[in-house]
Each structure stands twice: as C-alpha cells, then as structure tokens.
N, C-alpha and C. Protein backbone atom coordinates (compact mmCIF):
# COMPACT_ATOMS: atom_id res chain seq x y z
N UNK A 1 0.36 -26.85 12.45
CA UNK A 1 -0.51 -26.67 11.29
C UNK A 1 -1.41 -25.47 11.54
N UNK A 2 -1.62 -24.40 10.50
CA UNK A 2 -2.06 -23.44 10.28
C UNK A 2 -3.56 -23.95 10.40
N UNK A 3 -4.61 -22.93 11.25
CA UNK A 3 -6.07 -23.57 11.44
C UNK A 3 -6.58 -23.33 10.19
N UNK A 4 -6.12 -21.48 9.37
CA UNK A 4 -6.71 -21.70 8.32
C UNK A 4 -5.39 -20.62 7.82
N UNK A 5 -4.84 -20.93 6.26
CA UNK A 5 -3.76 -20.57 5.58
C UNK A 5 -4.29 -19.69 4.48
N UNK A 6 -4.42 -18.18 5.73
CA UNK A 6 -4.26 -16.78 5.31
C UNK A 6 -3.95 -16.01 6.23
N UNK A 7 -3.63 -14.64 5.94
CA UNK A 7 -3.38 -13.77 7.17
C UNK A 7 -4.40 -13.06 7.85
N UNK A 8 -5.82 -13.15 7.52
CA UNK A 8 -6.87 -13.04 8.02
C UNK A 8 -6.85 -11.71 7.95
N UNK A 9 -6.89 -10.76 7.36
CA UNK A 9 -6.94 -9.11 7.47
C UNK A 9 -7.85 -8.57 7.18
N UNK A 10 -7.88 -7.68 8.15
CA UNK A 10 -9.63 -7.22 8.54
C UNK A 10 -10.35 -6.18 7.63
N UNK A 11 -9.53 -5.92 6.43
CA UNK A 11 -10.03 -4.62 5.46
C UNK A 11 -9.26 -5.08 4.37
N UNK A 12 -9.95 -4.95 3.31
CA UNK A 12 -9.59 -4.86 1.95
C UNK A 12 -8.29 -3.69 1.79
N UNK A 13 -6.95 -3.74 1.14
CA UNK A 13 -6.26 -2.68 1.38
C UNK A 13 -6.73 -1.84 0.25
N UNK A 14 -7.25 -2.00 -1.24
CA UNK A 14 -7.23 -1.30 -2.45
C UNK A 14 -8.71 -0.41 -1.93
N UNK A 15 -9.75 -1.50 -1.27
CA UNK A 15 -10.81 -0.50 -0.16
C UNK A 15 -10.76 0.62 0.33
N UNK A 16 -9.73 0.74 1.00
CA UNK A 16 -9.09 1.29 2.41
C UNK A 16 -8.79 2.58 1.90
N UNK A 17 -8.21 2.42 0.77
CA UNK A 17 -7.05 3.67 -0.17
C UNK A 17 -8.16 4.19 -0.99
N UNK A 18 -8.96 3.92 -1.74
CA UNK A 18 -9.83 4.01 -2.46
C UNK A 18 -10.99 5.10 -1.42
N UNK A 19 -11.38 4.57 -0.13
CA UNK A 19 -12.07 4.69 0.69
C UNK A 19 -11.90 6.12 1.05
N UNK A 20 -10.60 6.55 1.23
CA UNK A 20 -9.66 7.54 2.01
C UNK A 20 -9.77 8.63 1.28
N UNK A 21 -9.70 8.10 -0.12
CA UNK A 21 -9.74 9.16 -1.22
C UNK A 21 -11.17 9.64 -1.58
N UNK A 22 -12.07 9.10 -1.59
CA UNK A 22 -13.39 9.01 -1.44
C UNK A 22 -13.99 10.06 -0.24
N UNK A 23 -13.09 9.91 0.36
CA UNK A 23 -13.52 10.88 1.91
C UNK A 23 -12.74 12.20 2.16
N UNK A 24 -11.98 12.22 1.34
CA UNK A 24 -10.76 13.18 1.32
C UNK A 24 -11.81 14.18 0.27
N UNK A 25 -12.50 13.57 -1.12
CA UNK A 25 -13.25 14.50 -1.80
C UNK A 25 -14.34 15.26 -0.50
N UNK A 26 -14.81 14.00 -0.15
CA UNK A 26 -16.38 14.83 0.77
C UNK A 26 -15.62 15.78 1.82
N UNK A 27 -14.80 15.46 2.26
CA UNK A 27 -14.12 16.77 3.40
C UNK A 27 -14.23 17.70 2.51
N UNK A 28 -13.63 17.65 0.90
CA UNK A 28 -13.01 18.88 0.48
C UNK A 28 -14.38 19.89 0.37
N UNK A 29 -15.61 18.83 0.30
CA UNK A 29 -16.30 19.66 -0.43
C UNK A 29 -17.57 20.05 0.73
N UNK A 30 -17.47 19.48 1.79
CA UNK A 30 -17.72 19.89 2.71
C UNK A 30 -17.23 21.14 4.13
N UNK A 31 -15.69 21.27 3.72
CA UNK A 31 -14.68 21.83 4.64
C UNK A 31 -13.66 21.90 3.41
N UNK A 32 -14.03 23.41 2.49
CA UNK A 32 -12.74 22.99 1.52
C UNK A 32 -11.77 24.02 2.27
N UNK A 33 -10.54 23.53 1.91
CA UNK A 33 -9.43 24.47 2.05
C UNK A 33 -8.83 24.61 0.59
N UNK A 34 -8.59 25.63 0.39
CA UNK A 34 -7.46 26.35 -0.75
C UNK A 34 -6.00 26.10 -0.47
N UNK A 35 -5.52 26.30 -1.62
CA UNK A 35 -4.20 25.97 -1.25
C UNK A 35 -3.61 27.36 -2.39
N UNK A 36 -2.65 28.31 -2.45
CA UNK A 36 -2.38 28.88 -3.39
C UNK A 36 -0.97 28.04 -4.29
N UNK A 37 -1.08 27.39 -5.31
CA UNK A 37 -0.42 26.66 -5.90
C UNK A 37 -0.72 26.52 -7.22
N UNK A 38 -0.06 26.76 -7.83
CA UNK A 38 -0.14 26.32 -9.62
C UNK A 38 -0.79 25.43 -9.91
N UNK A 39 -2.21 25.48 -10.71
CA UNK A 39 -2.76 24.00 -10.82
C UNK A 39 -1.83 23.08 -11.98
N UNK A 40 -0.75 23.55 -13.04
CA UNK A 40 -0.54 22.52 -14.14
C UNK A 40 0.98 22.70 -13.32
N UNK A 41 1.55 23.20 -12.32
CA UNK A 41 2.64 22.16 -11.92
C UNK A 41 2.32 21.12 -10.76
N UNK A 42 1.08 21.55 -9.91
CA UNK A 42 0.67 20.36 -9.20
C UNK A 42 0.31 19.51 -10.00
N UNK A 43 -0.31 19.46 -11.25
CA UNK A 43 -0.90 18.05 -12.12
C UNK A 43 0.38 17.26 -12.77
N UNK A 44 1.29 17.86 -13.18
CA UNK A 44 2.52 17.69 -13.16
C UNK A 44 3.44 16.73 -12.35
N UNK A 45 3.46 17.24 -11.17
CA UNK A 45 4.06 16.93 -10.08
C UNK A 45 2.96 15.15 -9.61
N UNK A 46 1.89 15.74 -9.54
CA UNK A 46 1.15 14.34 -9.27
C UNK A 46 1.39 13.15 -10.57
N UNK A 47 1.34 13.57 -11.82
CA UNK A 47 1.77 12.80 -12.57
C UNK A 47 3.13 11.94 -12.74
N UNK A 48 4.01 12.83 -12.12
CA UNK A 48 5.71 12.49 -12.27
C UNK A 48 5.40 11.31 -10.79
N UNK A 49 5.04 11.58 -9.44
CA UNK A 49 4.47 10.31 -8.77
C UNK A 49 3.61 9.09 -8.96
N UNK A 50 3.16 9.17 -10.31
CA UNK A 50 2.34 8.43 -10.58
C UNK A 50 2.87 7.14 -11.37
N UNK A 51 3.60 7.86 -12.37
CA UNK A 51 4.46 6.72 -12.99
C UNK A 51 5.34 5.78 -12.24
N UNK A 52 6.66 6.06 -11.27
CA UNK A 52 6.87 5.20 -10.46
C UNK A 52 5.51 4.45 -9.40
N UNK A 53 5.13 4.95 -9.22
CA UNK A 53 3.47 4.09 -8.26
C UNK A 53 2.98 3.06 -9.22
N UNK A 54 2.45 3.36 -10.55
CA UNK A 54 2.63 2.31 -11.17
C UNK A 54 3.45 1.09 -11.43
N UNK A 55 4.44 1.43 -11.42
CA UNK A 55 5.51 0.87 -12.02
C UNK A 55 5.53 0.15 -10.95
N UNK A 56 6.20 0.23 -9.25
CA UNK A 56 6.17 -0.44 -8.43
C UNK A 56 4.83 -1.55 -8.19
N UNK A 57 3.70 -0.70 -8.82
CA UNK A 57 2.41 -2.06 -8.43
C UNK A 57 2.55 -3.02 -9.47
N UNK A 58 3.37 -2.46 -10.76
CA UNK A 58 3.57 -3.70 -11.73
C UNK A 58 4.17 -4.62 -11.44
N UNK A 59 5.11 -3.99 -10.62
CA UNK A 59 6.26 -5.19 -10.47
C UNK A 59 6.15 -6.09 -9.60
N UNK A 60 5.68 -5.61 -8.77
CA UNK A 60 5.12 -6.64 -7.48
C UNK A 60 4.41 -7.06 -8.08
N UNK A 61 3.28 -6.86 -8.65
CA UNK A 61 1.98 -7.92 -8.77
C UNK A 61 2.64 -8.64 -10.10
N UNK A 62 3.84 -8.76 -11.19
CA UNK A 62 4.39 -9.47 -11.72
C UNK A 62 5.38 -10.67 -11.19
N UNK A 63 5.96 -10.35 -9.68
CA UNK A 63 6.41 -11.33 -8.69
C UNK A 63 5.39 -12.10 -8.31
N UNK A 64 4.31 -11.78 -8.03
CA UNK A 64 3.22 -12.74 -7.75
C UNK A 64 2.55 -13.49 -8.78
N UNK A 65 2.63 -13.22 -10.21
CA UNK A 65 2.23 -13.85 -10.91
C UNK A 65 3.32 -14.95 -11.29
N UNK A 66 4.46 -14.72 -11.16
CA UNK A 66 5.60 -15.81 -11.60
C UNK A 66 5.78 -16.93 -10.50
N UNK A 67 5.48 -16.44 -10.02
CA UNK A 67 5.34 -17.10 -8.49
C UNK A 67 4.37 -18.02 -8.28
N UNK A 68 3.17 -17.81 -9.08
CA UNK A 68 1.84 -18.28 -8.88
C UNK A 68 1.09 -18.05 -7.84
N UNK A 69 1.48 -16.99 -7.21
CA UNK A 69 0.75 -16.27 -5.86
C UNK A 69 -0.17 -15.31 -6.41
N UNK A 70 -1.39 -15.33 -5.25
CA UNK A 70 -2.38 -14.22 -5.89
C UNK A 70 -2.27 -13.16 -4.33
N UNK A 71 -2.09 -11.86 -4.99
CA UNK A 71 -1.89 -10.66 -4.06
C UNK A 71 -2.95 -10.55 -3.27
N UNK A 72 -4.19 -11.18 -3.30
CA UNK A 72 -5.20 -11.03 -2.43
C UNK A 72 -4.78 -11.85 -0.95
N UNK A 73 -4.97 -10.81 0.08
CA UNK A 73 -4.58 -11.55 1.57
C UNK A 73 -5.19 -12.24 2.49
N UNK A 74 -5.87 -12.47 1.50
CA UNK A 74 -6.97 -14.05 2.00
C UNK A 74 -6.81 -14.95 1.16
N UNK A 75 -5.73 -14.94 0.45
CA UNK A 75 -5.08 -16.65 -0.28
C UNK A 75 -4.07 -16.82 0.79
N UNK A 76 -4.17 -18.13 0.60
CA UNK A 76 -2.49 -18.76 0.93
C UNK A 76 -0.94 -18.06 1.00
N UNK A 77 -0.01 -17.34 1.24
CA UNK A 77 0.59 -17.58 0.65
C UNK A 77 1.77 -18.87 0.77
N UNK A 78 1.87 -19.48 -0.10
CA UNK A 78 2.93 -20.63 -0.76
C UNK A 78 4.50 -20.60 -0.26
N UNK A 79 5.07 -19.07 -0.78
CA UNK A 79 6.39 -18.55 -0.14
C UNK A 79 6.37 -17.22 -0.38
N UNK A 80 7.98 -17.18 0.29
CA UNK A 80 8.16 -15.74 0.45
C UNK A 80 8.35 -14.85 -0.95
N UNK A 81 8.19 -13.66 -1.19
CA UNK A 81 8.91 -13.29 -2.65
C UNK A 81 9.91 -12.23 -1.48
N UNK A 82 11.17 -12.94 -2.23
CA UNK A 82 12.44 -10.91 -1.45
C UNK A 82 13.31 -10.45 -2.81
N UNK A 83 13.01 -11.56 -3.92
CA UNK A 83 13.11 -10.36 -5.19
C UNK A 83 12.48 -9.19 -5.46
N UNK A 84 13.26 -8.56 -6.61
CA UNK A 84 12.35 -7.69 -7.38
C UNK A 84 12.34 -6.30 -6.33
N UNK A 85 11.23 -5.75 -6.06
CA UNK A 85 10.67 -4.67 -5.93
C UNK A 85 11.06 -5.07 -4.12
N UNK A 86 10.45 -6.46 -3.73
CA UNK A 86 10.73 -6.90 -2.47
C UNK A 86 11.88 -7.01 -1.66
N UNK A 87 13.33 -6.72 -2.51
CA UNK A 87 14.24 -6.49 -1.93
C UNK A 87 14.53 -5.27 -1.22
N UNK A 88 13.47 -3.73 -1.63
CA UNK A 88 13.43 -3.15 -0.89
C UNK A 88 12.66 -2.37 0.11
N UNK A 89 11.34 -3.18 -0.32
CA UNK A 89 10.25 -3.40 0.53
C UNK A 89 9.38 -4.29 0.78
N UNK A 90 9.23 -4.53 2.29
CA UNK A 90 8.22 -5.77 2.60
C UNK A 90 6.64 -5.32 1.49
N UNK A 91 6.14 -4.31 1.38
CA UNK A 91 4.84 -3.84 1.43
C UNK A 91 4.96 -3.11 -0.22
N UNK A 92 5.43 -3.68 -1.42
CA UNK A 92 5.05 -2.64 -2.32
C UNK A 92 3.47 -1.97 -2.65
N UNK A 93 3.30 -3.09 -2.63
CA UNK A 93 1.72 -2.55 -3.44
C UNK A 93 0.96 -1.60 -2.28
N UNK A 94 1.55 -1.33 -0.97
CA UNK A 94 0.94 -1.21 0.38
C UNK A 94 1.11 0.61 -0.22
N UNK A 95 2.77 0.67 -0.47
CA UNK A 95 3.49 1.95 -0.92
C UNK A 95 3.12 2.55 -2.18
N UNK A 96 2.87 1.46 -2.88
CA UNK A 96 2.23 1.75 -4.32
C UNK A 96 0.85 2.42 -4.15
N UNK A 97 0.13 1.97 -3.04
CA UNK A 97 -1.26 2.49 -2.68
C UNK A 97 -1.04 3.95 -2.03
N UNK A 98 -0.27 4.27 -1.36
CA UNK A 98 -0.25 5.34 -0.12
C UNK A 98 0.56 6.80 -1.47
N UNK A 99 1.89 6.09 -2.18
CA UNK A 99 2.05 6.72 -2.92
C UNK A 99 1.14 7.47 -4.12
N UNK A 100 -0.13 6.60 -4.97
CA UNK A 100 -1.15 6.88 -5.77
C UNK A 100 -2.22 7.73 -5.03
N UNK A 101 -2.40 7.97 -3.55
CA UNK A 101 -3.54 8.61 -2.53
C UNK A 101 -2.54 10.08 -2.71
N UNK A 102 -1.01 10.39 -2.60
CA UNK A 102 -1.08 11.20 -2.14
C UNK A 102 -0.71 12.32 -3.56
N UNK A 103 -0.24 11.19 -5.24
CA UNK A 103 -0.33 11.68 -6.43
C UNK A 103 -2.12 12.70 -6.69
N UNK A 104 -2.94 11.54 -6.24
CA UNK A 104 -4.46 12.12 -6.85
C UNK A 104 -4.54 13.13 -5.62
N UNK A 105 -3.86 13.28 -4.04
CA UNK A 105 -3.89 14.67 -3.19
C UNK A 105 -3.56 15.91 -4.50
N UNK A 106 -2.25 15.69 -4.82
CA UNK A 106 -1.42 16.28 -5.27
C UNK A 106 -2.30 17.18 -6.22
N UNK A 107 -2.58 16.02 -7.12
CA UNK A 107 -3.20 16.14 -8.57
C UNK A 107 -4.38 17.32 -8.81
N UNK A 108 -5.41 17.16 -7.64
CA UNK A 108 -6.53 17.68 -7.46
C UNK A 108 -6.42 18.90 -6.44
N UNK A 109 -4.86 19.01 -5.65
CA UNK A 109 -4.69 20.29 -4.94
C UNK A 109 -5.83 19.80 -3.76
N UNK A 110 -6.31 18.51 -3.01
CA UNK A 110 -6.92 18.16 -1.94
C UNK A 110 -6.33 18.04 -0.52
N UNK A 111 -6.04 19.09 0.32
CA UNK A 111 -5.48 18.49 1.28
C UNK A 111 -5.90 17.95 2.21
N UNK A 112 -7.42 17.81 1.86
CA UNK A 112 -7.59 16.58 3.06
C UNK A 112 -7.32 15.13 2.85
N UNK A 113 -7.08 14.70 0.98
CA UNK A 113 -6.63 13.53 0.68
C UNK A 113 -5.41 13.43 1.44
N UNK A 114 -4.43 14.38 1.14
CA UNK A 114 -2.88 14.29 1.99
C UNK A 114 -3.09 14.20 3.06
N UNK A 115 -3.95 14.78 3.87
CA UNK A 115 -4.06 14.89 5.22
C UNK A 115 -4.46 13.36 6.10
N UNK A 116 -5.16 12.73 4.95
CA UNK A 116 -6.12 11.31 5.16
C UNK A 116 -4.54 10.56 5.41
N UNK A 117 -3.63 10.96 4.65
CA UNK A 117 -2.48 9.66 4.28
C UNK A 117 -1.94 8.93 5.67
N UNK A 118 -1.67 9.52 6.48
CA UNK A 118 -1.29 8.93 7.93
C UNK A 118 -2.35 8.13 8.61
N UNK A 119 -3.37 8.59 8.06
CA UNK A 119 -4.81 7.41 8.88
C UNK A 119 -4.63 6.39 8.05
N UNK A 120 -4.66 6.50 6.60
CA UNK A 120 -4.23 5.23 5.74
C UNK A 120 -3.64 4.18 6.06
N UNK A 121 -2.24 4.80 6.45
CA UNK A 121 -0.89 4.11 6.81
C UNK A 121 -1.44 3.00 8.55
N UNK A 122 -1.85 4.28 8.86
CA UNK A 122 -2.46 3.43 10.51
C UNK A 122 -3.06 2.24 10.27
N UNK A 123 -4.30 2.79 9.29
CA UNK A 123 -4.90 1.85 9.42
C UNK A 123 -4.64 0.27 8.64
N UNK A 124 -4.01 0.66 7.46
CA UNK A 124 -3.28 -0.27 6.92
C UNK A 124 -2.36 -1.40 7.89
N UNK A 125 -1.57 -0.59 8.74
CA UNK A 125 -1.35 -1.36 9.42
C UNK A 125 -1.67 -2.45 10.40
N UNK A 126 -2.82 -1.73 11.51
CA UNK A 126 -3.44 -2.05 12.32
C UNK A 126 -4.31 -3.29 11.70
N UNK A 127 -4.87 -2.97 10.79
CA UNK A 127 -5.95 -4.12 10.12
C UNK A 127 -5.53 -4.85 8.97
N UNK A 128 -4.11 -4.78 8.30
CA UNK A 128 -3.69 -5.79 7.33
C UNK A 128 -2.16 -6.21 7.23
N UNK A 129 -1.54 -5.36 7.54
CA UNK A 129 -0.02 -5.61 7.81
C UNK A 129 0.31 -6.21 8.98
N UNK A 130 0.47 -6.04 10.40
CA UNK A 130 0.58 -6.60 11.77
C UNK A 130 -0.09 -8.31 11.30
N UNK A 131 -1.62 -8.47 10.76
CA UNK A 131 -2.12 -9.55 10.42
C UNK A 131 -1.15 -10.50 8.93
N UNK A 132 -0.94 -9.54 8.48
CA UNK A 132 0.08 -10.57 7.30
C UNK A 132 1.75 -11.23 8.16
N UNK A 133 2.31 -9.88 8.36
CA UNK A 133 3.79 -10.37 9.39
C UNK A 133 3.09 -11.36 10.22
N UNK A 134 2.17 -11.67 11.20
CA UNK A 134 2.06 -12.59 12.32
C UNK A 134 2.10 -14.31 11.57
N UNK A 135 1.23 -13.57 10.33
CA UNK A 135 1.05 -15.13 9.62
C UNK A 135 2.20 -15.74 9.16
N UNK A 136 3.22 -14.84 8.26
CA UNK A 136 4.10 -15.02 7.88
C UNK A 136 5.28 -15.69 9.12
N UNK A 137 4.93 -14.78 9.80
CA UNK A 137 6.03 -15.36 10.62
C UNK A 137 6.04 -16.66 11.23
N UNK A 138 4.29 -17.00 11.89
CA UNK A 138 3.96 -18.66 11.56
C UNK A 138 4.26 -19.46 11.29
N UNK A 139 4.14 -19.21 9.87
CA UNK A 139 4.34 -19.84 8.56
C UNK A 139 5.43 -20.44 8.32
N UNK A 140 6.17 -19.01 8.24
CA UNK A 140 7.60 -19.51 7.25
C UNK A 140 8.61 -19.19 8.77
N UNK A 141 8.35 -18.77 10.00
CA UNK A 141 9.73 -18.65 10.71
C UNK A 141 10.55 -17.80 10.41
N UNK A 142 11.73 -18.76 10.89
CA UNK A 142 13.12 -18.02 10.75
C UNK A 142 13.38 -17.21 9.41
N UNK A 143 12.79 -17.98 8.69
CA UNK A 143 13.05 -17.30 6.75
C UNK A 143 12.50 -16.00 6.79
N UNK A 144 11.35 -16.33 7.48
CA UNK A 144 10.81 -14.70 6.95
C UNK A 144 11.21 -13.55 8.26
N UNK A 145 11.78 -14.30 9.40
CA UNK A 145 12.38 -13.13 10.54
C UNK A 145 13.56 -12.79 10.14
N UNK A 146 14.30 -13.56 8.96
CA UNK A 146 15.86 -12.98 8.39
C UNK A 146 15.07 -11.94 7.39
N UNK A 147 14.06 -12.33 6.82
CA UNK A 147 13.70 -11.27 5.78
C UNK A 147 13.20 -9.96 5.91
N UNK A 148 12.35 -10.17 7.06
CA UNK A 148 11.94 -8.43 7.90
C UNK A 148 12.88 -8.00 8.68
N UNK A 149 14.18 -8.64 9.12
CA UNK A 149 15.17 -8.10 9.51
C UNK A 149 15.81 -7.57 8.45
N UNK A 150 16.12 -7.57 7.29
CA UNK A 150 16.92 -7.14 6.19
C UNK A 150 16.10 -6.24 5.27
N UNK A 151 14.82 -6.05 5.20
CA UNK A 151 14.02 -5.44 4.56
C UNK A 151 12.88 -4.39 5.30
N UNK A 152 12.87 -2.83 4.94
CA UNK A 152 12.09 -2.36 5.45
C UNK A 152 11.06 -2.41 5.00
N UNK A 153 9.80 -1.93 6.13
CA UNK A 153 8.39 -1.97 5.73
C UNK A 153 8.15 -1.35 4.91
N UNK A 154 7.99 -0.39 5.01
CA UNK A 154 7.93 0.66 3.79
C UNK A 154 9.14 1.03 2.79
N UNK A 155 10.01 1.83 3.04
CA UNK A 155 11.63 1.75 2.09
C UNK A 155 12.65 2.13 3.13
C-alpha cells in the first residue's frame, strides 16, 4: 500500500515552463543577443509549432478527462492512459510544454528562451518525471514496465 497516492513532484511543470520563459525575457533584456532573421517568417514558423503543441495538449488532457483523471501530479492516478497521443509518448503535455517554450523562443527571435530549453527538459525531469515513473511503477508494475518499454519519453 502506497503511504500516500501521488507521485510527489517537486515543481509545478506548467511553473517550470512558464518560469523559463519568464527568464529567457529578463536574460534577453538584460544580455540581449540579436539574431539576423526575418521577423514574419520566424512568427510564422513559431506559429506553424504552435498549432500541433496545442493540439497534442488537447489531446492528452482529453484522455484524462474520459478517463476521469486529473493531469495535476499530485492526484492519484487511477490507471494507465497508452491511448491516444500516449501511444507515442509517455510525457505529452511534458512535450506540449517544451514544444510551446521553444514556438514563443521562435516567435519573439529570444535565444535565451531556446537556450533555457535543455534546463527545462533537466529539470523537468529531475523534479517531476523520474518522481511520476517511480510511482507508476509502484503502482501499476509490470503494466506500466511493458508500457515504458514500448513507449518513448519524449517521441
């Protein structure tokens, strides 16, 4: 028996991404760098990433609603989802996040937002992913070690 049924993760992930981007402005505007690049095909280009990023956070967070699971990683979760969006990643909304950090890089021509994206990913990991797999694996076992065997973290 689980002492307490969540994965206990040490940072908010929508925080984290939000956070990154937040800090990616103050670098810029503290330490800007230029970039020589078209501003309406970079807005472009960030836009054309944006729509799939959406789309993937829809879909996942529509598996969790059919499901009756709430995406926050301090609920329960109940079971596994490996439909949908989850058949080809453990982590959409994780990708959906890292993907939308590096659209608004894009968007705004920031490269310290892009530059932030690998600390993201770290830290994402280190403080909410490693903590969700341990639980999961807990939890559900063998089900969910056939499922991170067949499914990558990211794609």
């Amino acid at each position: 028996m689980l002492k307490k049924d969540n994965a206990a993760v040490r940072v908010s992930p929508p925080l984290l991404y939000l956070g990154m981007v937040v800090a990616g402005f103050g670098l810029q505007f503290m330490f800007p760098i230029t970039i020589d690049f078209p501003r309406i095909p970079a807005v472009i280009l960030a836009l054309l990433l944006t729509l799939p990023t959406i789309m993937l956070a829809v879909a996942a967070f529509k598996l969790f609603r059919k499901t009756g699971q709430e995406p926050d990683p301090w609920q329960p979760t109940p079971e596994i989802i490996t439909d949908g969006v989850y058949r080809y990643t453990r982590n959409p909304m994780y990708l959906g996040m890292t993907m939308m950090q590096a659209a608004i890089g894009i968007g705004f021509m920031n490269v310290w937002i892009l530059l932030l994206i690998p600390l993201s990913c770290t830290i994402i990991y280190f403080a909410v992913i490693r903590f969700e797999e341990a639980y999961l694996e807990r939890k559900f076992g063998d089900v969910y070690l056939k499922y991170k065997a067949s499914v990558r973290r990211w794609l």
